[in-house]
N, C-alpha and C. Protein backbone atom coordinates (compact mmCIF):
# COMPACT_ATOMS: atom_id res chain seq x y z
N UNK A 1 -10.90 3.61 -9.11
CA UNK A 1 -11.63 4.33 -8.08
C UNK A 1 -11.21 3.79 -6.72
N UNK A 2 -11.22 4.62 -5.66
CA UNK A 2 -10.68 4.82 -4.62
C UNK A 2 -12.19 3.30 -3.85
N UNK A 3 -11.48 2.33 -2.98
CA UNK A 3 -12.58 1.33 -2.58
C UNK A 3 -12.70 1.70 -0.94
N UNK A 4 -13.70 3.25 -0.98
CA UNK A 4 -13.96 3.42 0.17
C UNK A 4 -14.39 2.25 1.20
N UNK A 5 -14.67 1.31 0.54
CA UNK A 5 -15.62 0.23 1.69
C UNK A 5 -14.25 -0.78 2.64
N UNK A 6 -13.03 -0.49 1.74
CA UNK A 6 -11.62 -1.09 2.17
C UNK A 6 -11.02 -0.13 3.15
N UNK A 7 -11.66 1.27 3.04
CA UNK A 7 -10.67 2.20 3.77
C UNK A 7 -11.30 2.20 4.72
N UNK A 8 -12.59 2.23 4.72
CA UNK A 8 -13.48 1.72 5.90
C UNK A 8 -13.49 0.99 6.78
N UNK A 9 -12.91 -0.63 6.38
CA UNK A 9 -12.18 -1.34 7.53
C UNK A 9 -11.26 -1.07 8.48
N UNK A 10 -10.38 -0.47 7.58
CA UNK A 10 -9.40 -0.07 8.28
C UNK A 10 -9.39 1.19 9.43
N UNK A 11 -10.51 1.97 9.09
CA UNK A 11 -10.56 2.39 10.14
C UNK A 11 -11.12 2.04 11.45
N UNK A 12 -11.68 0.90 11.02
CA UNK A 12 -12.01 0.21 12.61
C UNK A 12 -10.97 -0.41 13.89
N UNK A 13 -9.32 -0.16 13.13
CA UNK A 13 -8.54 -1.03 13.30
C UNK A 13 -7.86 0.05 14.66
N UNK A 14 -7.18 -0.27 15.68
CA UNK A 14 -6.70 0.44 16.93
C UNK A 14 -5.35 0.75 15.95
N UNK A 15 -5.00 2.06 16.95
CA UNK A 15 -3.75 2.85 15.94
C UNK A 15 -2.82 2.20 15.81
N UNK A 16 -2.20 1.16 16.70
CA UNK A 16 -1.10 0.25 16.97
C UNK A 16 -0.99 -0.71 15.47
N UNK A 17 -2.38 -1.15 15.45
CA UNK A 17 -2.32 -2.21 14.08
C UNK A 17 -2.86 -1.67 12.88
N UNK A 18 -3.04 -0.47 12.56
CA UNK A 18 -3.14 0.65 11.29
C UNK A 18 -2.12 0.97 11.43
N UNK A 19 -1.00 1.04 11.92
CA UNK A 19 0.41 2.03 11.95
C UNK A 19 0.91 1.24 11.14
N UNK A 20 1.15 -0.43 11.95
CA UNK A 20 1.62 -1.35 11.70
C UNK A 20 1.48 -1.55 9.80
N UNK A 21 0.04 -1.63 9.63
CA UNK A 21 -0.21 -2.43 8.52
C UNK A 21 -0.11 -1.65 7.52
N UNK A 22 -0.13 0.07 7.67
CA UNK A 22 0.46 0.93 6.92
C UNK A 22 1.93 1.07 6.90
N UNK A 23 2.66 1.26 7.53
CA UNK A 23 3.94 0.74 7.32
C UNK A 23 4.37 -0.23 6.14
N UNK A 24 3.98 -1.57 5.88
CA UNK A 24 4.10 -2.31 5.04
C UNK A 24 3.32 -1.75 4.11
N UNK A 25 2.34 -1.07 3.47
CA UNK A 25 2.06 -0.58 2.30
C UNK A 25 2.71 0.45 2.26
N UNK A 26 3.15 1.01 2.28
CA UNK A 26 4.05 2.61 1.99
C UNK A 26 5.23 1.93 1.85
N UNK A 27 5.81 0.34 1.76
CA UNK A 27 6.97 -0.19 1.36
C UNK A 27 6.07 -0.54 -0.12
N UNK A 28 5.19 -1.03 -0.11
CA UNK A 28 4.59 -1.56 -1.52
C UNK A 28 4.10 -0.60 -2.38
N UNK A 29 3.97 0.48 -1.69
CA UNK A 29 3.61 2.01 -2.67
C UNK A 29 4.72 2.34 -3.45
N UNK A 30 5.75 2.42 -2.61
CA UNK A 30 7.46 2.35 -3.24
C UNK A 30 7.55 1.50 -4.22
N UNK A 31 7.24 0.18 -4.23
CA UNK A 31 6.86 -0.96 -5.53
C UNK A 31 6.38 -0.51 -6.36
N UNK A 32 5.51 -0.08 -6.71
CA UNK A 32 4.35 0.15 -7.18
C UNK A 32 4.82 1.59 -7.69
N UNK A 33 5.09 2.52 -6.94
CA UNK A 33 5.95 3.99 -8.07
C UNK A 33 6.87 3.10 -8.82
N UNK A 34 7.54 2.17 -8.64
CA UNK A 34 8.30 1.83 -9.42
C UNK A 34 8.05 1.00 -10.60
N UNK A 35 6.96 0.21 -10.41
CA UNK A 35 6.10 -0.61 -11.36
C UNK A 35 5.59 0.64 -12.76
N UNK A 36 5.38 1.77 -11.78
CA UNK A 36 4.62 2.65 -12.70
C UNK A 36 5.51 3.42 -13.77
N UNK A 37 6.44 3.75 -13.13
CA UNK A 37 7.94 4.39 -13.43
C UNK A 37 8.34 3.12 -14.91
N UNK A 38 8.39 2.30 -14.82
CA UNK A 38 9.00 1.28 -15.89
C UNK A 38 7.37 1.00 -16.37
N UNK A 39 6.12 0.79 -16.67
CA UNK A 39 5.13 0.84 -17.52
C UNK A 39 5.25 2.18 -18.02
N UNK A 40 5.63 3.89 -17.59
CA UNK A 40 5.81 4.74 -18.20
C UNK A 40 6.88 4.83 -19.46
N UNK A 41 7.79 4.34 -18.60
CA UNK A 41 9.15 4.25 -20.02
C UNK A 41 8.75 3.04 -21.14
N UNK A 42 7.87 2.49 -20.52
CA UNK A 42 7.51 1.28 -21.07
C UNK A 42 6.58 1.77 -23.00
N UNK A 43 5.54 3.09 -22.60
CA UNK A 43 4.53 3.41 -22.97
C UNK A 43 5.19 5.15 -23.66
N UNK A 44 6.49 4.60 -23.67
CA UNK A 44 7.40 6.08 -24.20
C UNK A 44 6.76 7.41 -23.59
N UNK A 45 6.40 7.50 -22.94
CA UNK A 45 5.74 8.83 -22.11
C UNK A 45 7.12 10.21 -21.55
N UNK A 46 6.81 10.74 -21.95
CA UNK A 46 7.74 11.97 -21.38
C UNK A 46 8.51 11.82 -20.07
N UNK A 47 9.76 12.39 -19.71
CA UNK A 47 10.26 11.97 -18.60
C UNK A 47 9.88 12.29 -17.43
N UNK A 48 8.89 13.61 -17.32
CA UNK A 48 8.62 13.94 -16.24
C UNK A 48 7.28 12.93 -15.71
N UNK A 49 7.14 12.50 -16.38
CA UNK A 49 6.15 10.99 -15.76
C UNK A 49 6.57 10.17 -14.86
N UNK A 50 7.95 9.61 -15.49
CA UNK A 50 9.16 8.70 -14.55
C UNK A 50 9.76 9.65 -13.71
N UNK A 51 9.78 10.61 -13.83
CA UNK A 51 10.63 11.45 -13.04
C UNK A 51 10.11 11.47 -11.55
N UNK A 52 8.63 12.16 -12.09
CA UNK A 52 8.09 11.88 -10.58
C UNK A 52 7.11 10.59 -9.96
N UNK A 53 7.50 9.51 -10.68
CA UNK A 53 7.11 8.09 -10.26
C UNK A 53 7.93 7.99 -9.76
N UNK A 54 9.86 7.94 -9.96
CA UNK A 54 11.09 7.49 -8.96
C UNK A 54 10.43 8.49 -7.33
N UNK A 55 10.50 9.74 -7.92
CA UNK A 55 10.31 10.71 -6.71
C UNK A 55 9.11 9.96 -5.59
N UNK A 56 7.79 10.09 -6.23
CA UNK A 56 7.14 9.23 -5.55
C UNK A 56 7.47 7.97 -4.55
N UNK A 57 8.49 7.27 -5.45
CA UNK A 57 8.48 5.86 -5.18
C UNK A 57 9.71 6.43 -3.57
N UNK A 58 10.21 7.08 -3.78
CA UNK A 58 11.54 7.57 -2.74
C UNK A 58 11.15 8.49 -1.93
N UNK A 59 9.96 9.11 -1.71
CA UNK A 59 9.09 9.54 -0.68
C UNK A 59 8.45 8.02 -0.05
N UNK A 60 7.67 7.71 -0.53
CA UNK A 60 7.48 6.55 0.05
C UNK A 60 8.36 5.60 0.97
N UNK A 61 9.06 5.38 0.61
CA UNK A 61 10.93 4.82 1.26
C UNK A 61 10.87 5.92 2.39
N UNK A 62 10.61 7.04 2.38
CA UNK A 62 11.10 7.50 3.36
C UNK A 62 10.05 7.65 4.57
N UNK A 63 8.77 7.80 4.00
CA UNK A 63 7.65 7.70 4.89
C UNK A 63 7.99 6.44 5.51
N UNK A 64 7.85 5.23 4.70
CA UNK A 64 8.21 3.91 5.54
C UNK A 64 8.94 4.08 6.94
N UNK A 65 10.45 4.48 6.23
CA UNK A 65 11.39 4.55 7.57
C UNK A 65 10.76 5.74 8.87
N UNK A 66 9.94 7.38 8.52
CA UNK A 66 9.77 7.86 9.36
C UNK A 66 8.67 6.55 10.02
N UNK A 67 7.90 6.33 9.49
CA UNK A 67 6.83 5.44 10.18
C UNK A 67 7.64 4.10 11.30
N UNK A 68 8.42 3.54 10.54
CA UNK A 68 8.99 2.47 11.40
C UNK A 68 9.44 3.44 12.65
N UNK A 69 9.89 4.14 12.26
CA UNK A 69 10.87 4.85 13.89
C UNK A 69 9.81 5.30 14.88
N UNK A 70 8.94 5.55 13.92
CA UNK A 70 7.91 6.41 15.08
C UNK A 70 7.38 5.36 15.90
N UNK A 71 6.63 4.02 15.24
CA UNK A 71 6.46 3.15 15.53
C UNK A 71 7.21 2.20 16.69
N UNK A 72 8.36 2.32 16.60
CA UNK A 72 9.50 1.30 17.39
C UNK A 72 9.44 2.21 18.73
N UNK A 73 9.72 3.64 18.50
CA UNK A 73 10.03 4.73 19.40
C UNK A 73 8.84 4.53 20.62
N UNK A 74 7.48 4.81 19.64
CA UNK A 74 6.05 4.87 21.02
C UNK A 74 5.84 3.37 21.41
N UNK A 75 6.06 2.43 20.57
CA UNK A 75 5.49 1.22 21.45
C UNK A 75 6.50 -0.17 21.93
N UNK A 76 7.40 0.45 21.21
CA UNK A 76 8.89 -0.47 21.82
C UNK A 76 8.59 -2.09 21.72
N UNK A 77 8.42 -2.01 20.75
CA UNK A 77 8.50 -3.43 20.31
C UNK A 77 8.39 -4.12 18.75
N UNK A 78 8.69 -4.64 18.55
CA UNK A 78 8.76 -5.64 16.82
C UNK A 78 7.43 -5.15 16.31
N UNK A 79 7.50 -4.43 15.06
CA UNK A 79 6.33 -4.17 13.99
C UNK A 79 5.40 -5.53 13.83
N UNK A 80 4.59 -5.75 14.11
CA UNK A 80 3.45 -6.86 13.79
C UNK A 80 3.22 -6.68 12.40
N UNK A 81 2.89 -8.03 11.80
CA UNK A 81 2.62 -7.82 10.18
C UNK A 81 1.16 -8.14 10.94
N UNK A 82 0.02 -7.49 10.16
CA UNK A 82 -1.50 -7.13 10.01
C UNK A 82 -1.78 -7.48 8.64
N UNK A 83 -2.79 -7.78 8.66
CA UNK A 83 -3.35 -8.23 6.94
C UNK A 83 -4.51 -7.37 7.06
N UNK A 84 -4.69 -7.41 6.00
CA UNK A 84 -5.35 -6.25 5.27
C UNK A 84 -5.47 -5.84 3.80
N UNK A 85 -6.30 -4.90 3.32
CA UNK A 85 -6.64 -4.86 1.80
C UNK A 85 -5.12 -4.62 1.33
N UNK A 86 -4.75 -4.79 0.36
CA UNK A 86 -3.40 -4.70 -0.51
C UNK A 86 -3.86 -3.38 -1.29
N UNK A 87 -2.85 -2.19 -1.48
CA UNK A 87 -3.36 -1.06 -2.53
C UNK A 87 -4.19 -1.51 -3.73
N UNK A 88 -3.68 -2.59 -4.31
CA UNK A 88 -4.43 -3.05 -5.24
C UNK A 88 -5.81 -3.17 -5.34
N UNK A 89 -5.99 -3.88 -3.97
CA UNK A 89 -7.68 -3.99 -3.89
C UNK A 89 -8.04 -2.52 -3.29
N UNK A 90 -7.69 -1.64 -2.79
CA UNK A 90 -8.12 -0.33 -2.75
C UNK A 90 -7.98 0.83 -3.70
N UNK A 91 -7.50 0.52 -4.62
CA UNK A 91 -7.44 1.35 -6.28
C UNK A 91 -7.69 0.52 -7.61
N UNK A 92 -7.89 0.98 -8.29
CA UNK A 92 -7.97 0.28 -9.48
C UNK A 92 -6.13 0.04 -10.42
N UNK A 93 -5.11 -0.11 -9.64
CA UNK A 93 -3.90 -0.39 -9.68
C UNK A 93 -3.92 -1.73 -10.04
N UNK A 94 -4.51 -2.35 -9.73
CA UNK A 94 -5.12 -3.97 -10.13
C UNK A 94 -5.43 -4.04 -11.80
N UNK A 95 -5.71 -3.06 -12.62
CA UNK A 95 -6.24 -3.17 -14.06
C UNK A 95 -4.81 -2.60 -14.46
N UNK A 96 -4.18 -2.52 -14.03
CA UNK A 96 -2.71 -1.46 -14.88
C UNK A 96 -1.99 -2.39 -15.59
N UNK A 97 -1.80 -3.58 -15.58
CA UNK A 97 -1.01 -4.64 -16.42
C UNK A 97 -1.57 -4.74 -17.44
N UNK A 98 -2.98 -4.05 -17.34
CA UNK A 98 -3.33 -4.47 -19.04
C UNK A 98 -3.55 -2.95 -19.83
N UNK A 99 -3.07 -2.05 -19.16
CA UNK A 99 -3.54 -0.80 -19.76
C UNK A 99 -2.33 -0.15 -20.45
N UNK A 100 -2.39 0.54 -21.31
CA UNK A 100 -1.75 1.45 -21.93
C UNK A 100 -1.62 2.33 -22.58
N UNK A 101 -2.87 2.97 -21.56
CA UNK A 101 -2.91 4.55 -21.17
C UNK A 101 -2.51 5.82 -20.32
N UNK A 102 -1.95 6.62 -20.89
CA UNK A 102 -1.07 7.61 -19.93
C UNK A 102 -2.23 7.79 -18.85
N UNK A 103 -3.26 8.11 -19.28
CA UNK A 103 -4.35 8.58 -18.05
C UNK A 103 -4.81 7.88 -17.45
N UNK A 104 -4.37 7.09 -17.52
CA UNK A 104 -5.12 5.83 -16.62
C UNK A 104 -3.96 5.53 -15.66
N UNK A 105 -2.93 4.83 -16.00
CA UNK A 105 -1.27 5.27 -15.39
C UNK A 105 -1.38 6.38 -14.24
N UNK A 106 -1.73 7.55 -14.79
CA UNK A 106 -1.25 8.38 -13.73
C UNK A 106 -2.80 8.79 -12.97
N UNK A 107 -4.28 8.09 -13.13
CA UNK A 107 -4.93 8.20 -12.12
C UNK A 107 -4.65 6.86 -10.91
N UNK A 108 -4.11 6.12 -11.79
CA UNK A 108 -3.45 5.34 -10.40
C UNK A 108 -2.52 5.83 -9.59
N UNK A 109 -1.83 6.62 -10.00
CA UNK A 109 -0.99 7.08 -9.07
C UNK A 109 -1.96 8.35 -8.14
N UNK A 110 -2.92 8.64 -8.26
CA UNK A 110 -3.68 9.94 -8.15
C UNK A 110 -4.25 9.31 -7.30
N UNK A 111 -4.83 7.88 -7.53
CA UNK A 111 -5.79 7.23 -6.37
C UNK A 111 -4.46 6.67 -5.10
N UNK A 112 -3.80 6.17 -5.25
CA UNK A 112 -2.79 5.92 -4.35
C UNK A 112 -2.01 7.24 -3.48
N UNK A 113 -2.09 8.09 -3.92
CA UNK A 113 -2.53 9.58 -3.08
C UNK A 113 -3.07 9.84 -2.45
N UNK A 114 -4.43 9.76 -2.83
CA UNK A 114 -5.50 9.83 -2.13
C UNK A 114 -5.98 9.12 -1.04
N UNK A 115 -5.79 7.55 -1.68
CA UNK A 115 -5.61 6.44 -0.14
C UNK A 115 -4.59 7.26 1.00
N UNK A 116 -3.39 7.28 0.60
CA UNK A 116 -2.38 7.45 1.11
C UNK A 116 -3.00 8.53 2.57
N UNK A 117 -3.62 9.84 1.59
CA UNK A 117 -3.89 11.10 2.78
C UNK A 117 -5.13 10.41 3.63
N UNK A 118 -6.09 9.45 3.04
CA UNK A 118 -6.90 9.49 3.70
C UNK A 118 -6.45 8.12 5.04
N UNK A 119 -5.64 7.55 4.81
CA UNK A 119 -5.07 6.67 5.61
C UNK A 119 -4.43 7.56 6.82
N UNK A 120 -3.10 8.61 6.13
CA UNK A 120 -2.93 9.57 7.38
C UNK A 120 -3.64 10.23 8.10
N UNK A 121 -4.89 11.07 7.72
CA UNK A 121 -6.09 11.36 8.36
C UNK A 121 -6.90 10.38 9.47
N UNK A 122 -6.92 9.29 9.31
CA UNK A 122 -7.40 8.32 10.37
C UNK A 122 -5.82 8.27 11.48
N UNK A 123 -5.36 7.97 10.66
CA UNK A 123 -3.58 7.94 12.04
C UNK A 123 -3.83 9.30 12.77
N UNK A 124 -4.37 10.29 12.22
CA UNK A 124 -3.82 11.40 13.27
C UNK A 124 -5.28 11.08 14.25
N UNK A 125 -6.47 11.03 13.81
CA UNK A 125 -7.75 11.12 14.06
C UNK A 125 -7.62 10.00 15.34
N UNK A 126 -6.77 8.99 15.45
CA UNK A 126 -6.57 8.16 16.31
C UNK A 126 -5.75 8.06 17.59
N UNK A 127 -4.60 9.15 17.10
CA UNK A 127 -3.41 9.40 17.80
C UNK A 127 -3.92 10.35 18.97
N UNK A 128 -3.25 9.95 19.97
CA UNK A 128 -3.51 10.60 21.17
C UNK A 128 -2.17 12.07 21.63
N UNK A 129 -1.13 11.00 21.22
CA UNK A 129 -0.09 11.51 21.42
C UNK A 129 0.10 12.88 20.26
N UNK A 130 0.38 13.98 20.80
CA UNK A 130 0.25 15.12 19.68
C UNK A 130 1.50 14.83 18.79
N UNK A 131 2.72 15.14 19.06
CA UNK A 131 4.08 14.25 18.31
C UNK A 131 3.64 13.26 17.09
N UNK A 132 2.44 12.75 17.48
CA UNK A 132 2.66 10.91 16.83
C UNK A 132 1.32 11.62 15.97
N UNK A 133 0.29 13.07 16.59
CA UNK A 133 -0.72 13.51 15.59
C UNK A 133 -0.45 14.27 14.72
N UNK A 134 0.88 15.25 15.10
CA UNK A 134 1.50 16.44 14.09
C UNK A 134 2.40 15.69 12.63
N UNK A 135 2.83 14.18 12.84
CA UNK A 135 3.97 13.45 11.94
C UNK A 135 2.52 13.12 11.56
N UNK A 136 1.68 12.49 11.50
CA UNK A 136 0.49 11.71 10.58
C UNK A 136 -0.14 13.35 10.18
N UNK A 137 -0.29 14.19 10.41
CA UNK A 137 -0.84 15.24 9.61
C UNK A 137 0.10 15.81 8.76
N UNK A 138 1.58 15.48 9.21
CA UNK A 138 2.51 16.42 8.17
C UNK A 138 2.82 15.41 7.10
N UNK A 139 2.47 13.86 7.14
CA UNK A 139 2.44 12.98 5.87
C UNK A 139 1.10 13.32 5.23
N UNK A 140 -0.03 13.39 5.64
CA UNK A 140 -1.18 13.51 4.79
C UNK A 140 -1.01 14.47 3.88
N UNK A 141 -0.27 15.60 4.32
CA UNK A 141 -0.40 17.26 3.58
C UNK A 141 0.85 16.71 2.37
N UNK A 142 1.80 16.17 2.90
CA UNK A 142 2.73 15.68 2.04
C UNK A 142 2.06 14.49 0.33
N UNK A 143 1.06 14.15 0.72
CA UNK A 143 0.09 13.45 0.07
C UNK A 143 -0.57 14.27 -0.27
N UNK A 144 -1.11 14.92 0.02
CA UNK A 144 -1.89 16.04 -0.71
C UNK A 144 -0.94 16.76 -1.92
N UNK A 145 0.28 17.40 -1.32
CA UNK A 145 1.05 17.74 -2.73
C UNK A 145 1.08 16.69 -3.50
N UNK A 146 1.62 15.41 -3.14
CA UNK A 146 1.58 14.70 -4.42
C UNK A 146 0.67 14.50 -5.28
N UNK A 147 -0.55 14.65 -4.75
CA UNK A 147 -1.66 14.65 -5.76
C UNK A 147 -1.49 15.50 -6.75
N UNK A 148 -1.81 16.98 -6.01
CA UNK A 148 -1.58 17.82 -6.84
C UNK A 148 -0.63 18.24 -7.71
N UNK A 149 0.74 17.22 -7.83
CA UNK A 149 1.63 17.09 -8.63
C UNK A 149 0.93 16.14 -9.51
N UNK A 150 0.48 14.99 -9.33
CA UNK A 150 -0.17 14.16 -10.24
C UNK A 150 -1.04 15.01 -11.18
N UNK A 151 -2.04 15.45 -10.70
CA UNK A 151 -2.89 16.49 -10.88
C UNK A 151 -2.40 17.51 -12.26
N UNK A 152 -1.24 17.93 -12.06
CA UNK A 152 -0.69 19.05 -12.75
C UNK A 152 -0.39 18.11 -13.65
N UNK A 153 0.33 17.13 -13.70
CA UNK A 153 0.97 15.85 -14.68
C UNK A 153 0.04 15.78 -15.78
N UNK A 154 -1.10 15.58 -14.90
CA UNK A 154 -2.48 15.18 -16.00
C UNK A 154 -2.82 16.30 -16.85
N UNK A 155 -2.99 17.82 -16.10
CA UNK A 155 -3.46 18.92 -16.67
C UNK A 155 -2.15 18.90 -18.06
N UNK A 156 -1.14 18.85 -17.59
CA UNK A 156 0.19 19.17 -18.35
C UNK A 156 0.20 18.27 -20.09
N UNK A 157 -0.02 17.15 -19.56
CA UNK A 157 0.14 15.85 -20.40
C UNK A 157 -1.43 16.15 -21.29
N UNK A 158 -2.57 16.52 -21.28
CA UNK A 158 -3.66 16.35 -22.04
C UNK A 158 -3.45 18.11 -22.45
N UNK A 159 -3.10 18.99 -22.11
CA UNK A 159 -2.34 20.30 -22.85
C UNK A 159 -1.28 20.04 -23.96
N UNK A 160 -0.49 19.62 -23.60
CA UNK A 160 0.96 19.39 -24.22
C UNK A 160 0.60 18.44 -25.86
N UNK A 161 -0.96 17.21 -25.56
CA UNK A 161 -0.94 16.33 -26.71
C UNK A 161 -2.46 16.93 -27.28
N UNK A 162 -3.24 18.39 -27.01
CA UNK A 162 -3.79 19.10 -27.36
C UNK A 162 -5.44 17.83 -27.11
N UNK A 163 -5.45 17.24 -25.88
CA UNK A 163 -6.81 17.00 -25.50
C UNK A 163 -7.86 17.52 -24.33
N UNK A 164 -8.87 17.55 -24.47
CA UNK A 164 -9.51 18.34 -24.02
C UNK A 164 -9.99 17.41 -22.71
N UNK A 165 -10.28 17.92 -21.84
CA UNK A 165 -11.16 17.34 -20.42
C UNK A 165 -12.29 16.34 -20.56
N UNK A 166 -12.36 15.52 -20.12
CA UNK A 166 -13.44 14.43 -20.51
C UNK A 166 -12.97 13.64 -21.42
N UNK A 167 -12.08 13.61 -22.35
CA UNK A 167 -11.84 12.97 -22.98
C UNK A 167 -10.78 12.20 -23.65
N UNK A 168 -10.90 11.10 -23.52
CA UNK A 168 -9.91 9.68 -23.31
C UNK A 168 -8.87 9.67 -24.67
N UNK A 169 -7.36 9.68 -23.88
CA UNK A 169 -6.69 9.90 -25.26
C UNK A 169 -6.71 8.28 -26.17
């Protein structure tokens, strides 16, 4: 579950040091598709699981870099490292080393989505500059599809092994 009370901090934070400290998680989100990507092959799961964990993980990579540029571009100077909750402590991505369940697997990736848009939603909500509000709204929406790719994953995967909604394979 998504640890609204973590996303909450962060929105207290000025846009300069939320840019910042998001930046470095959207490098560890990239980790982390990839962590998920090898527990999938791990857990023999169909390829389109890994398929779109690499994808994931290489959107991420790229959000990073749009973020660094945008970052360097408006405030012209060295990215500050910021501390702050780790995805881990804002999803339940923290229990995945011991799980080995497809649905559980891919609601982590579903909650790391979800952080993800609701993180861009505060960047734009903060941004003054329209440029710096239209790139944080066109990553959130970009997060939003991924969900709904997750989303479909899940619908797909509990169809495909003939289980029904509510209930845990």
């Amino acid at each position: 579950m998504v640890d609204l009370e973590g996303v909450s901090l962060l929105e207290e934070l000025p846009l300069r040091e939320l840019l910042a400290y998001w930046i470095s998680l959207e490098g560890d989100k990239a980790l982390l598709y990839e962590k998920l990507s090898e527990k999938a092959k791990g857990m023999e799961i169909e390829g389109a699981v890994c398929d779109m964990f690499k994808l994931l993980s290489q959107e991420a990579r790229r959000h990073e870099r749009k973020l660094r540029n945008l970052y360097t571009r408006n405030f012209e100077e060295d990215i500050p490292t910021v501390s702050g909750p780790s995805l881990e402590e804002l999803s339940d991505i923290r229990e995945l080393e011991s799980e080995n369940d497809v649905f559980a697997v891919l609601k982590c990736a579903l909650e790391l989505e979800e952080v993800s848009e609701r993180i861009y939603s505060i960047l734009a909500e903060k941004a003054d500059d329209e440029i710096m509000k239209a790139v944080f709204r066109y990553l959130g929406s970009t997060e939003r599809l991924h969900e709904r790719a997750v989303e479909s994953l899940i619908r797909d995967y509990r169809y495909h092994n003939g289980i029904k909604e509510g209930v845990k394979a």
